[in-house]
N, C-alpha and C. Protein backbone atom coordinates (compact mmCIF):
# COMPACT_ATOMS: atom_id res chain seq x y z
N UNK A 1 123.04 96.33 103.53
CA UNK A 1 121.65 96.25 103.11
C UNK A 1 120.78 95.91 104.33
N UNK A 2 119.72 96.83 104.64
CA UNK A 2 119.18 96.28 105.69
C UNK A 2 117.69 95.22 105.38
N UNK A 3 117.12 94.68 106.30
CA UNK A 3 116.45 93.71 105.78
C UNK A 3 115.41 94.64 106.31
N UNK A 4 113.85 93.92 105.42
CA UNK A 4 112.58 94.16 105.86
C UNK A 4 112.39 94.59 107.20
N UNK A 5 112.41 93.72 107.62
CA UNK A 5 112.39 93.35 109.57
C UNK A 5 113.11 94.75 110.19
N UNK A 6 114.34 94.85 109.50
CA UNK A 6 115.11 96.18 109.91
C UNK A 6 114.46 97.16 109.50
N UNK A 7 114.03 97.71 108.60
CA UNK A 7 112.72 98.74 107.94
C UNK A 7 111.94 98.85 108.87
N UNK A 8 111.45 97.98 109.15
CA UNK A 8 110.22 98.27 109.94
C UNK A 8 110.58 98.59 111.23
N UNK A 9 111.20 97.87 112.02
CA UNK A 9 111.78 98.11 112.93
C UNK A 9 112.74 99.87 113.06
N UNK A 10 113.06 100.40 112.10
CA UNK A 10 113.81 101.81 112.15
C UNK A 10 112.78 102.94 111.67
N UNK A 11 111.65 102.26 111.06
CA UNK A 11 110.81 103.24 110.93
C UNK A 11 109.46 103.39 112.48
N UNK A 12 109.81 101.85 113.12
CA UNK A 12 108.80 101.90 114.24
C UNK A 12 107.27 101.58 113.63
N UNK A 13 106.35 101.15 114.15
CA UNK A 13 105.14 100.04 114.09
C UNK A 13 104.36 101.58 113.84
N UNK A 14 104.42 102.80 114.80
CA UNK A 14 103.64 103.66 115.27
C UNK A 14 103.85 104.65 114.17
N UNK A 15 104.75 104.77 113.85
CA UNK A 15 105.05 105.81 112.29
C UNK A 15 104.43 105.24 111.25
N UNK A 16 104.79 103.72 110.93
CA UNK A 16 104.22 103.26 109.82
C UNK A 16 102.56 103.08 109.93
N UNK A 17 101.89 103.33 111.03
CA UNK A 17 100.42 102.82 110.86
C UNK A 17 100.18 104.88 110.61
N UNK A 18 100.65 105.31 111.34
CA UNK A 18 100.62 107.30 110.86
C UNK A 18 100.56 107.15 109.32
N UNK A 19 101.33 106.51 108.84
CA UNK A 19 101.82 106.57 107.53
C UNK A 19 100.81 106.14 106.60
N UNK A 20 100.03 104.53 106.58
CA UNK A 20 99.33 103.35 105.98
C UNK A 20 97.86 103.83 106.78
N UNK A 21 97.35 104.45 107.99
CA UNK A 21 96.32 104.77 108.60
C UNK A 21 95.37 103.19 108.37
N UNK A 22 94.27 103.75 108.92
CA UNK A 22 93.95 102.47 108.96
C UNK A 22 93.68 101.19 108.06
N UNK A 23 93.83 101.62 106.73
CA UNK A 23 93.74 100.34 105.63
C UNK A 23 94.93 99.09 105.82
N UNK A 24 95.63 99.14 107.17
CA UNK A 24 97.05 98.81 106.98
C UNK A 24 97.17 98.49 109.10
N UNK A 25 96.53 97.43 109.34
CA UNK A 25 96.43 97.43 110.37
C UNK A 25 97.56 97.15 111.81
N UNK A 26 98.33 97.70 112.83
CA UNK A 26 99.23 97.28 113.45
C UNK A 26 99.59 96.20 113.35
N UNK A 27 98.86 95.28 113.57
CA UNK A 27 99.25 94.12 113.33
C UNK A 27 99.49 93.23 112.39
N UNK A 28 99.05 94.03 111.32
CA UNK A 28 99.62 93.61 109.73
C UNK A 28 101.14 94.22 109.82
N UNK A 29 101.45 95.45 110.28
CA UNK A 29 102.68 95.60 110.15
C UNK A 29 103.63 95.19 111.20
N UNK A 30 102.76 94.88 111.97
CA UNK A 30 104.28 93.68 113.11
C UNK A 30 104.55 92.32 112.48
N UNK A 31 103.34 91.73 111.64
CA UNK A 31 103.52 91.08 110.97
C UNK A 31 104.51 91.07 109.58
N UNK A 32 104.96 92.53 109.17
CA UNK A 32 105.80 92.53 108.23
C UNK A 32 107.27 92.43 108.92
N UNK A 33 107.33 92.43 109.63
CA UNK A 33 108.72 92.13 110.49
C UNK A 33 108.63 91.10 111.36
N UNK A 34 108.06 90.36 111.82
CA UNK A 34 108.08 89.30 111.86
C UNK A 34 108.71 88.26 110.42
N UNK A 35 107.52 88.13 109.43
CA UNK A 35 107.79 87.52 108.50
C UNK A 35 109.13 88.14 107.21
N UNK A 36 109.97 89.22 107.89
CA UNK A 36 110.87 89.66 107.48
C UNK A 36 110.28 90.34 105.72
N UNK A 37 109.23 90.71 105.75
CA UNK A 37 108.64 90.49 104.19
C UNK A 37 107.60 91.85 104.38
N UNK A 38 108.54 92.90 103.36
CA UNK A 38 107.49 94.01 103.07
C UNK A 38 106.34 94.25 101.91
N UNK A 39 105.02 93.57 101.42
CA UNK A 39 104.22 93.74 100.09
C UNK A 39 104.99 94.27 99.61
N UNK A 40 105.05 94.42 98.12
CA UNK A 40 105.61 95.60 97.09
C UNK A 40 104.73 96.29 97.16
N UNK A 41 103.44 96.46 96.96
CA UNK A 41 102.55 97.53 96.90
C UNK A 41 102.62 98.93 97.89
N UNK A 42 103.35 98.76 99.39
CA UNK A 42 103.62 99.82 100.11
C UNK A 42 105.24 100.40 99.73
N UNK A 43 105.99 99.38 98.88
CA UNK A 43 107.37 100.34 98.54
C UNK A 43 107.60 101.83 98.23
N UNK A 44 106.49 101.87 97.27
CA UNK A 44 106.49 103.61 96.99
C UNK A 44 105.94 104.70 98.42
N UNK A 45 105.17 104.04 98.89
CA UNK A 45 104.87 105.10 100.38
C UNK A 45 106.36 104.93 101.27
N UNK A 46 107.39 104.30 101.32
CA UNK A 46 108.15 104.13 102.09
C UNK A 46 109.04 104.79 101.44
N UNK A 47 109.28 104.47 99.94
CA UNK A 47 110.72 105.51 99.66
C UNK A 47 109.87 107.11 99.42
N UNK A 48 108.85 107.39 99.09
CA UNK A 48 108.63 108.87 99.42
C UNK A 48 108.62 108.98 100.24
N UNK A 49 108.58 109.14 101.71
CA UNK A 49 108.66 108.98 103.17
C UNK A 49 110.13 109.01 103.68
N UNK A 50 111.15 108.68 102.81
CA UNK A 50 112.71 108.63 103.33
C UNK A 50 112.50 107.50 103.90
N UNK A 51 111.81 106.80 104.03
CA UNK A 51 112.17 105.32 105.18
C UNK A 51 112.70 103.91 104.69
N UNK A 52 113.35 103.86 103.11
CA UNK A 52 113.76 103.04 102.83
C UNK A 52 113.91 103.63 101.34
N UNK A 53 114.44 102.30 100.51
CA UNK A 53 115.40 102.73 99.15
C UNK A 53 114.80 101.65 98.21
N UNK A 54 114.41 102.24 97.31
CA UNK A 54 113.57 100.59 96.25
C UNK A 54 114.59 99.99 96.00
N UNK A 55 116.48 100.29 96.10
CA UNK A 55 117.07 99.19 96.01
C UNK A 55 117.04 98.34 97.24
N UNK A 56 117.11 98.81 98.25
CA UNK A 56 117.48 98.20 99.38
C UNK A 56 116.12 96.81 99.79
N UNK A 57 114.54 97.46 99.26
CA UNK A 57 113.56 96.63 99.29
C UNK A 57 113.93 95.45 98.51
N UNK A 58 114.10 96.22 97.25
CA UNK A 58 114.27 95.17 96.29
C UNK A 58 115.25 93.76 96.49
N UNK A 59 116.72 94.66 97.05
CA UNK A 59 117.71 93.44 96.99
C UNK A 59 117.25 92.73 98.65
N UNK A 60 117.03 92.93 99.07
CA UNK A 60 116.58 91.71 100.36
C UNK A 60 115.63 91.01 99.78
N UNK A 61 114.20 91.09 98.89
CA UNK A 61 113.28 90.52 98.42
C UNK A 61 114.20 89.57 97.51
N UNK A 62 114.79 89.91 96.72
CA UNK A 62 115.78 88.73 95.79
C UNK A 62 116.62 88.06 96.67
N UNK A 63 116.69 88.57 97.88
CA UNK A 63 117.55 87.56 98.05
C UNK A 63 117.04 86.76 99.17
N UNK A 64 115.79 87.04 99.02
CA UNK A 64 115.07 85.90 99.63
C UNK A 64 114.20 84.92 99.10
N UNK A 65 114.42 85.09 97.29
CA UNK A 65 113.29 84.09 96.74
C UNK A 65 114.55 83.07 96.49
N UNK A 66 113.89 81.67 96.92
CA UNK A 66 115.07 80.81 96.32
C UNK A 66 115.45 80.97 94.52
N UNK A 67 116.87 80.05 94.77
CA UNK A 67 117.62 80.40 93.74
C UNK A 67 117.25 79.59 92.26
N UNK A 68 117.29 79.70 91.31
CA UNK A 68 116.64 78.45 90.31
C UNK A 68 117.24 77.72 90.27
N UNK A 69 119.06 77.50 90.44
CA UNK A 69 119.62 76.13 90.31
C UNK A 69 119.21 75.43 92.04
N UNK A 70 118.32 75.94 92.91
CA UNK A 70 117.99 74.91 93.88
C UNK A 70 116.89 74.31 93.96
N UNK A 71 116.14 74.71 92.50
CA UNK A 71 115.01 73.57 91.84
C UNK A 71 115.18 72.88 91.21
């Protein structure tokens, strides 16, 4: 499973702003790899695009919200 950070990073900063144009600024998306954390709202532009898998978004996002027995 690759993580956010890896997404972004295999799709490249310069494809994804081609992609998001300007409503979606470079540095919002270095910021999504940085903070290892892709919005849900851009999932569907990424799996029509081939650049990722709504499972693959999905299961890194779960498995980054803490767990309920660690509340």
């Amino acid at each position: 499973m690759r993580t956010h950070a890896q997404i972004v990073s295999d799709a490249e900063v310069e494809r994804l702003f081609g992609l998001f144009g300007p409503a979606v600024p470079r540095r919002t998306i270095r910021a999504w790899k940085v903070r290892d954390s892709i919005p849900s709202p851009y999932w569907q532009a990424l799996v029509d695009h081939g650049l990722a898998t709504f499972e693959e978004l999905g299961a890194h996002a779960a498995a980054r919200m803490p767990s309920a027995e660690a509340a």
